[in-house]
C-alpha atoms as a PDB file:
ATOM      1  CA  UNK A   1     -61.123 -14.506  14.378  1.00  0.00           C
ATOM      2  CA  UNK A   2     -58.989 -11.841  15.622  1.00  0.00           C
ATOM      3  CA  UNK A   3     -55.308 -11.884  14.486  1.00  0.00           C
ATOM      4  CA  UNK A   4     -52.119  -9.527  15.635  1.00  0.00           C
ATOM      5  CA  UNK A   5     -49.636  -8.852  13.755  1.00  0.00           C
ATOM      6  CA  UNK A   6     -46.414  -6.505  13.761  1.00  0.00           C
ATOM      7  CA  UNK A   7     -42.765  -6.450  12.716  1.00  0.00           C
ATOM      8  CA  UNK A   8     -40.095  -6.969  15.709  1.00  0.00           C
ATOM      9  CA  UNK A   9     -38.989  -3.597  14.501  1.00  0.00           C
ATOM     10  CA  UNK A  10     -39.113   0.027  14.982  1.00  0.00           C
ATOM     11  CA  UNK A  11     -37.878   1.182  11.938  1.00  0.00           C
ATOM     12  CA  UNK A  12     -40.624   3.121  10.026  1.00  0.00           C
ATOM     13  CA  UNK A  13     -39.992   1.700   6.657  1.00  0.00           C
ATOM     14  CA  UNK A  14     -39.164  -1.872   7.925  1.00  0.00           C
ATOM     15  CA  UNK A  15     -38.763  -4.870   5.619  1.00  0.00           C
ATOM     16  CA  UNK A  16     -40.318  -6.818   8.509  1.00  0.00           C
ATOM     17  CA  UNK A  17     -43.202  -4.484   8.524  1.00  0.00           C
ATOM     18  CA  UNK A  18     -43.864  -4.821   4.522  1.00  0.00           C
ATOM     19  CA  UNK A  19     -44.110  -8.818   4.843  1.00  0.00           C
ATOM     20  CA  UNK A  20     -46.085  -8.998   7.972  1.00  0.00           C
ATOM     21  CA  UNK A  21     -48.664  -6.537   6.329  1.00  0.00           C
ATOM     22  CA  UNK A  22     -48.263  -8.829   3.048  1.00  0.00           C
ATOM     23  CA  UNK A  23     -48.265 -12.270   5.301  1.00  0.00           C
ATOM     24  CA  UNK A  24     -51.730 -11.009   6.571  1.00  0.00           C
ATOM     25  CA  UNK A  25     -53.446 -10.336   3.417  1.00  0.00           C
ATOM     26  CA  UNK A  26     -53.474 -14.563   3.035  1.00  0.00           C
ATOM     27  CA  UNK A  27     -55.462 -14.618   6.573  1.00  0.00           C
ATOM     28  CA  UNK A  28     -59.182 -15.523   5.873  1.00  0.00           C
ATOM     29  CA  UNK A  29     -61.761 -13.912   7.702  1.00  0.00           C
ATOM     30  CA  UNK A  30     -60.089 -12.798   9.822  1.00  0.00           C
ATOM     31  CA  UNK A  31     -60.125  -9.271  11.824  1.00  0.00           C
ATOM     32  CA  UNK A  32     -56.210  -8.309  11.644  1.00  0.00           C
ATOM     33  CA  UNK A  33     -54.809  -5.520  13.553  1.00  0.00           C
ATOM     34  CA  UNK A  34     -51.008  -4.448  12.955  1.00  0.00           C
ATOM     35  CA  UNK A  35     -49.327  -2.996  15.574  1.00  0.00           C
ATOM     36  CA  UNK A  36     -46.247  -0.802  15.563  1.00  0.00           C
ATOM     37  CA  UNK A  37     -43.615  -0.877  17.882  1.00  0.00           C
ATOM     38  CA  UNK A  38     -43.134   2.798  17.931  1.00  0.00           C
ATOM     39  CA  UNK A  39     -46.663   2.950  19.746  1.00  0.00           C
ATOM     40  CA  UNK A  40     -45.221   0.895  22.933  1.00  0.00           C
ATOM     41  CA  UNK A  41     -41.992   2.423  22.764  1.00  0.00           C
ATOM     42  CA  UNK A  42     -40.616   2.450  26.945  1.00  0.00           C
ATOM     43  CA  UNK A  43     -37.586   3.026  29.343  1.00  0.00           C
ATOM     44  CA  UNK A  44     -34.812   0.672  28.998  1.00  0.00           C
ATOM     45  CA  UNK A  45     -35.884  -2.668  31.252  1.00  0.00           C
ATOM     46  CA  UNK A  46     -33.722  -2.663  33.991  1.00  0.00           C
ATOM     47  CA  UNK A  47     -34.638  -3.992  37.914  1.00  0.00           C
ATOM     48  CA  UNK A  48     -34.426  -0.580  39.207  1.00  0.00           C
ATOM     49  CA  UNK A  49     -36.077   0.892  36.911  1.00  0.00           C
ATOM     50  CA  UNK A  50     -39.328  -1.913  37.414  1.00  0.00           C
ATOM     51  CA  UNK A  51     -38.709  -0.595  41.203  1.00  0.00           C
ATOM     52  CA  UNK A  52     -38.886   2.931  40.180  1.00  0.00           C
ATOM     53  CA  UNK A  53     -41.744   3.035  37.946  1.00  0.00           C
ATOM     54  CA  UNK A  54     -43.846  -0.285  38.292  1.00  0.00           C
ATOM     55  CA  UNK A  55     -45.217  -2.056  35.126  1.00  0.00           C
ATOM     56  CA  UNK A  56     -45.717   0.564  32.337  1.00  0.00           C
ATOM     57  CA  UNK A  57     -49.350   0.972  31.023  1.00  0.00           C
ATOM     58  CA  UNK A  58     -47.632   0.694  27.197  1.00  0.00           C
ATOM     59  CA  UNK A  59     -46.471  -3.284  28.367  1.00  0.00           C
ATOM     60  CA  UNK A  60     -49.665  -4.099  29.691  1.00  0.00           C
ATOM     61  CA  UNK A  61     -51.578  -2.772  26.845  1.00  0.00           C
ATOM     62  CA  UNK A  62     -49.342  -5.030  24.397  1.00  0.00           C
ATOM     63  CA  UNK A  63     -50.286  -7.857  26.278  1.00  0.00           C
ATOM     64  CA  UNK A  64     -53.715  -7.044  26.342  1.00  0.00           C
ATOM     65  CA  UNK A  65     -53.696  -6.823  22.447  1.00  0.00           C
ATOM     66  CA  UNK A  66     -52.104 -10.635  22.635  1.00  0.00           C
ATOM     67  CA  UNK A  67     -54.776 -11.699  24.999  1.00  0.00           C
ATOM     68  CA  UNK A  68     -57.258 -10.507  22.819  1.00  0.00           C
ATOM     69  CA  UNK A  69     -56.608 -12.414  19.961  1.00  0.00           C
ATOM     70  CA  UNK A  70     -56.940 -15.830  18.527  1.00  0.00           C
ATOM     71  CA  UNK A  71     -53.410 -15.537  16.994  1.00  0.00           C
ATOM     72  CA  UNK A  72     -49.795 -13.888  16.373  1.00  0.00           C
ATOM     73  CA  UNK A  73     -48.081 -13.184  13.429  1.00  0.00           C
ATOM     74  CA  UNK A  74     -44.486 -11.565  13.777  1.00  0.00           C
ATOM     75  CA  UNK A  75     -42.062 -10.818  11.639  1.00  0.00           C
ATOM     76  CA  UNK A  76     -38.866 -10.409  12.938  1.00  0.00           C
ATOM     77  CA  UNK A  77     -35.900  -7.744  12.304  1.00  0.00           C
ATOM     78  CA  UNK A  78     -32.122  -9.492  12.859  1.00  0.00           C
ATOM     79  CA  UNK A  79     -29.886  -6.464  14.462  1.00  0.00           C
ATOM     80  CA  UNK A  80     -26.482  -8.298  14.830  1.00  0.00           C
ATOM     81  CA  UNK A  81     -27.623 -11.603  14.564  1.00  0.00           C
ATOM     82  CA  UNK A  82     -30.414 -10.746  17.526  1.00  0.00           C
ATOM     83  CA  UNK A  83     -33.598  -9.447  18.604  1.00  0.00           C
ATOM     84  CA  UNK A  84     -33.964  -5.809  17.763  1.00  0.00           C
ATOM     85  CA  UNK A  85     -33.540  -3.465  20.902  1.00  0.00           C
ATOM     86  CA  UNK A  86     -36.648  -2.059  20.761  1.00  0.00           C
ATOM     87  CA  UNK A  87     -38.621  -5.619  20.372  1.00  0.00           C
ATOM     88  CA  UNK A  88     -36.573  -7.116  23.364  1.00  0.00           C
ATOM     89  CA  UNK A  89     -37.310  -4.149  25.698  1.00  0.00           C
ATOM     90  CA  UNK A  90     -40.648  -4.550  24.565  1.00  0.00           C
ATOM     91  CA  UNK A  91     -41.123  -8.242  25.435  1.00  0.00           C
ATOM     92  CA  UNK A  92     -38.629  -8.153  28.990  1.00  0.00           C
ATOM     93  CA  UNK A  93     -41.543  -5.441  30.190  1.00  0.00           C
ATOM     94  CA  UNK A  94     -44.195  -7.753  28.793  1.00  0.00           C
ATOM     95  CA  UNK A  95     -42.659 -10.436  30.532  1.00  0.00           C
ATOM     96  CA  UNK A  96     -42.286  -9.452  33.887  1.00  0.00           C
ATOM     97  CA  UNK A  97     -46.092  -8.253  33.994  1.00  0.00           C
ATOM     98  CA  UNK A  98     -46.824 -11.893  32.405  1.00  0.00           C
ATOM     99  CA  UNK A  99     -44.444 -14.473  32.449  1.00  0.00           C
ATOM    100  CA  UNK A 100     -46.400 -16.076  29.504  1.00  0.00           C
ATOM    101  CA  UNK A 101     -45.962 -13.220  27.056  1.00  0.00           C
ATOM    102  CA  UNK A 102     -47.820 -15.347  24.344  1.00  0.00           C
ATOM    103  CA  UNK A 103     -50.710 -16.857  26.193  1.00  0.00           C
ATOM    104  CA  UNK A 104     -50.934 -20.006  24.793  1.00  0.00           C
ATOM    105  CA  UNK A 105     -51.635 -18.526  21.277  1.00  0.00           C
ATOM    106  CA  UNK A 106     -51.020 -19.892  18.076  1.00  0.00           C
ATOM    107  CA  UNK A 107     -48.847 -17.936  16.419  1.00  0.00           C
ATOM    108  CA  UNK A 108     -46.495 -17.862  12.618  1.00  0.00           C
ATOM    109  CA  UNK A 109     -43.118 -16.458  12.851  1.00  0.00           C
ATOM    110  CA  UNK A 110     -41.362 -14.881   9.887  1.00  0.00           C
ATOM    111  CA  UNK A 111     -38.244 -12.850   9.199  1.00  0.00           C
ATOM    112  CA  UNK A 112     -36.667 -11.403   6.474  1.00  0.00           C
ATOM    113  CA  UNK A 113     -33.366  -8.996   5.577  1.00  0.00           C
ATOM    114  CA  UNK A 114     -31.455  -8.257   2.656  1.00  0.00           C
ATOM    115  CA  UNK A 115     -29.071 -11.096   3.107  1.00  0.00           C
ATOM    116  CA  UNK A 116     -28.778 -14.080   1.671  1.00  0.00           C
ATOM    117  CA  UNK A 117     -30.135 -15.622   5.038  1.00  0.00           C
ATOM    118  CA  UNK A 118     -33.394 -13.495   5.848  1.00  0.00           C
ATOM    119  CA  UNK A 119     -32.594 -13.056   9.198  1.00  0.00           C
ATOM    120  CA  UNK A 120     -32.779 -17.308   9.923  1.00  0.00           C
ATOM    121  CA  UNK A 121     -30.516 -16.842  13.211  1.00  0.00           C
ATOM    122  CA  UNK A 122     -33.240 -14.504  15.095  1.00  0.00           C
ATOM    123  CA  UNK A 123     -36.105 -16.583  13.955  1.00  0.00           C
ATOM    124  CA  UNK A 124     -34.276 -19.964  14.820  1.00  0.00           C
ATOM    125  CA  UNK A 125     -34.191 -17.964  18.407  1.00  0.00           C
ATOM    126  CA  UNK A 126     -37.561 -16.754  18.035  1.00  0.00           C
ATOM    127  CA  UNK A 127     -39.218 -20.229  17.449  1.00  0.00           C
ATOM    128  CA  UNK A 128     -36.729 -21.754  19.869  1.00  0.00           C
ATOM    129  CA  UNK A 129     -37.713 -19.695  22.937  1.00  0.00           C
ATOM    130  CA  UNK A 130     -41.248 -19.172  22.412  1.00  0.00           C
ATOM    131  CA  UNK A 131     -42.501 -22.202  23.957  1.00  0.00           C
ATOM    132  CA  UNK A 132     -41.020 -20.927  26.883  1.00  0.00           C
ATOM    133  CA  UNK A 133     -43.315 -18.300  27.422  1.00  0.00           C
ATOM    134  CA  UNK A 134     -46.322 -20.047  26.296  1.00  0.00           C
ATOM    135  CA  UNK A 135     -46.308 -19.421  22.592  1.00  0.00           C
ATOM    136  CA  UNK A 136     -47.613 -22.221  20.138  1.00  0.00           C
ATOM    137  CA  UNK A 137     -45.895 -21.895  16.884  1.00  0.00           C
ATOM    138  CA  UNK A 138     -47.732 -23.387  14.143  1.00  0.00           C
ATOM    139  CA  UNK A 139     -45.118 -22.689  11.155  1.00  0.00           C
ATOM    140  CA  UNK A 140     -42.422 -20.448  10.887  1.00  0.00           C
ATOM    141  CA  UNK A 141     -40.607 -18.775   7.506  1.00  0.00           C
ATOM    142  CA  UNK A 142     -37.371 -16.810   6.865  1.00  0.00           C
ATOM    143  CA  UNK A 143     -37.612 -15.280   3.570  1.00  0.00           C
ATOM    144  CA  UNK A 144     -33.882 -14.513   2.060  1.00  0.00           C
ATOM    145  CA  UNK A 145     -32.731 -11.262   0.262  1.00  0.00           C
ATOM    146  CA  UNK A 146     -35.939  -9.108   0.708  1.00  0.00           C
ATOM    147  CA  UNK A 147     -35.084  -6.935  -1.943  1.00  0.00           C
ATOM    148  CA  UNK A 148     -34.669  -9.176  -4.420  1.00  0.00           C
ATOM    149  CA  UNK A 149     -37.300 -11.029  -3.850  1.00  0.00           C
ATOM    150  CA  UNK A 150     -40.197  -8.317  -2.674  1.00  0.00           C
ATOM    151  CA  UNK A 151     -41.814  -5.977  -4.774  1.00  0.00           C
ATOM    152  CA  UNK A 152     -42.438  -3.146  -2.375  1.00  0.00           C
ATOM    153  CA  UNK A 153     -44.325  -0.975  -4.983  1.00  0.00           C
ATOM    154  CA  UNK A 154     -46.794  -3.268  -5.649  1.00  0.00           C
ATOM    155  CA  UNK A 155     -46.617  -5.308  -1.841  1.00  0.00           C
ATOM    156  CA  UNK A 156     -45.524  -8.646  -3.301  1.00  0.00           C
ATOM    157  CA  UNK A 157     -43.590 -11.496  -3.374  1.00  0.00           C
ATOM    158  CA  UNK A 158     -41.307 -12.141  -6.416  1.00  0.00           C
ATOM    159  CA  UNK A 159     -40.498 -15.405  -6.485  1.00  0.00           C
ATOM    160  CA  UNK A 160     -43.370 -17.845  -6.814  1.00  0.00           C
ATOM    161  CA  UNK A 161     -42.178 -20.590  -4.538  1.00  0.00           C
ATOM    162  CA  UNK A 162     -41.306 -18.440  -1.979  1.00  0.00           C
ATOM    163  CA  UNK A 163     -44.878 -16.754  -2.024  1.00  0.00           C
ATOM    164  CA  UNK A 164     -46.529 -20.638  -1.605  1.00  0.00           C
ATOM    165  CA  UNK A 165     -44.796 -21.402   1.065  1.00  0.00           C
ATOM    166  CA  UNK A 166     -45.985 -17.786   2.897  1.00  0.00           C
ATOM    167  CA  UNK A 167     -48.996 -18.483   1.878  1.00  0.00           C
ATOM    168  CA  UNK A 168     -49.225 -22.319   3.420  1.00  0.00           C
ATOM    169  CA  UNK A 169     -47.513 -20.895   6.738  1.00  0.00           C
ATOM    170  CA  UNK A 170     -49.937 -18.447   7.024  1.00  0.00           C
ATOM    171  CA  UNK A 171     -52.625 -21.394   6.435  1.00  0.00           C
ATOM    172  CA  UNK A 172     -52.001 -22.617   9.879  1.00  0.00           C
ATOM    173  CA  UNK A 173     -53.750 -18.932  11.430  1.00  0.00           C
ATOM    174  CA  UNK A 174     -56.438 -19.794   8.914  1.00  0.00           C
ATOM    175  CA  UNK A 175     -57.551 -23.102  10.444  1.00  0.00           C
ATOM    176  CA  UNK A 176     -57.521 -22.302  14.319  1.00  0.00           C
ATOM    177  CA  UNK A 177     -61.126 -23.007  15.088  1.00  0.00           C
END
């Protein structure tokens, strides 16, 4: 079983980052690659610019990764209530390459930020929309006031209840096949 995984973030010392790299360690057998947004970093979308330069290589490699696995698991930065810029410019190139970004994969959406709401307006978005472009999401997560309850020093989750229900949204990548 091969599983992606990456923060919707380009920040190099993401929260997002930290619990999608802990989120994976509950995946089972399973072959997990992390990517990093700052590896398919591209142009602004914009019409003209598709016009100009065609699909960029970086887009369709992302996909690729996507249509190579057996599963997604994203965890997703809030900037202003929103998508981050760089995961949104990310996805409208992936999506005008493949209008099905997510391929009919099963995929577990988290989020996470310092406030008191872990970022539960982008992943209400997130798990809203992804239907849409043929994503099947199995469980979703927003996990509140990262700081306080993340360990970052030793890559864990503070607060017990919070790390059982990671662990049984996760669960739904574990029993794909």
């Amino acid at each position: 079983m091969k599983i992606i995984a990456f923060a919707g973030s380009n920040h190099r010392a993401s929260i997002n980052k930290q619990l999608v790299e802990y989120a994976s360690s509950f995946l089972n057998d399973a072959d997990i690659e992390v990517l990093d947004l700052n590896d398919y970093e591209l142009p602004l979308y914009s019409q003209d610019r598709e016009l100009e330069i065609g699909h960029p290589a970086l887009a369709k490699n992302f996909l690729a990764k996507i249509g190579e696995s057996d599963g997604v698991l994203i965890s997703f930065a809030e900037h202003n209530g929103s998508y981050s810029a760089a995961y949104k410019n990310l996805f409208d190139w992936c999506s005008r390459i493949e209008p099905k970004v997510f391929q009919n994969k099963p995929m577990v959406l988290l989020s996470t930020s310092p406030g008191a709401r872990g970022g539960a307006t982008v992943l209400a978005a997130a798990v809203a929309s992804a239907p849409f472009f043929a994503g099947e999401v199995k469980a979703s997560l927003s996990i509140p006031s990262f700081y306080d309850n993340f360990d970052s020093d030793n890559k864990l989750l503070r607060h017990p209840e919070l790390n059982e229900q990671l662990k049984d949204a996760v669960s739904y990548l574990n029993h794909m096949k």
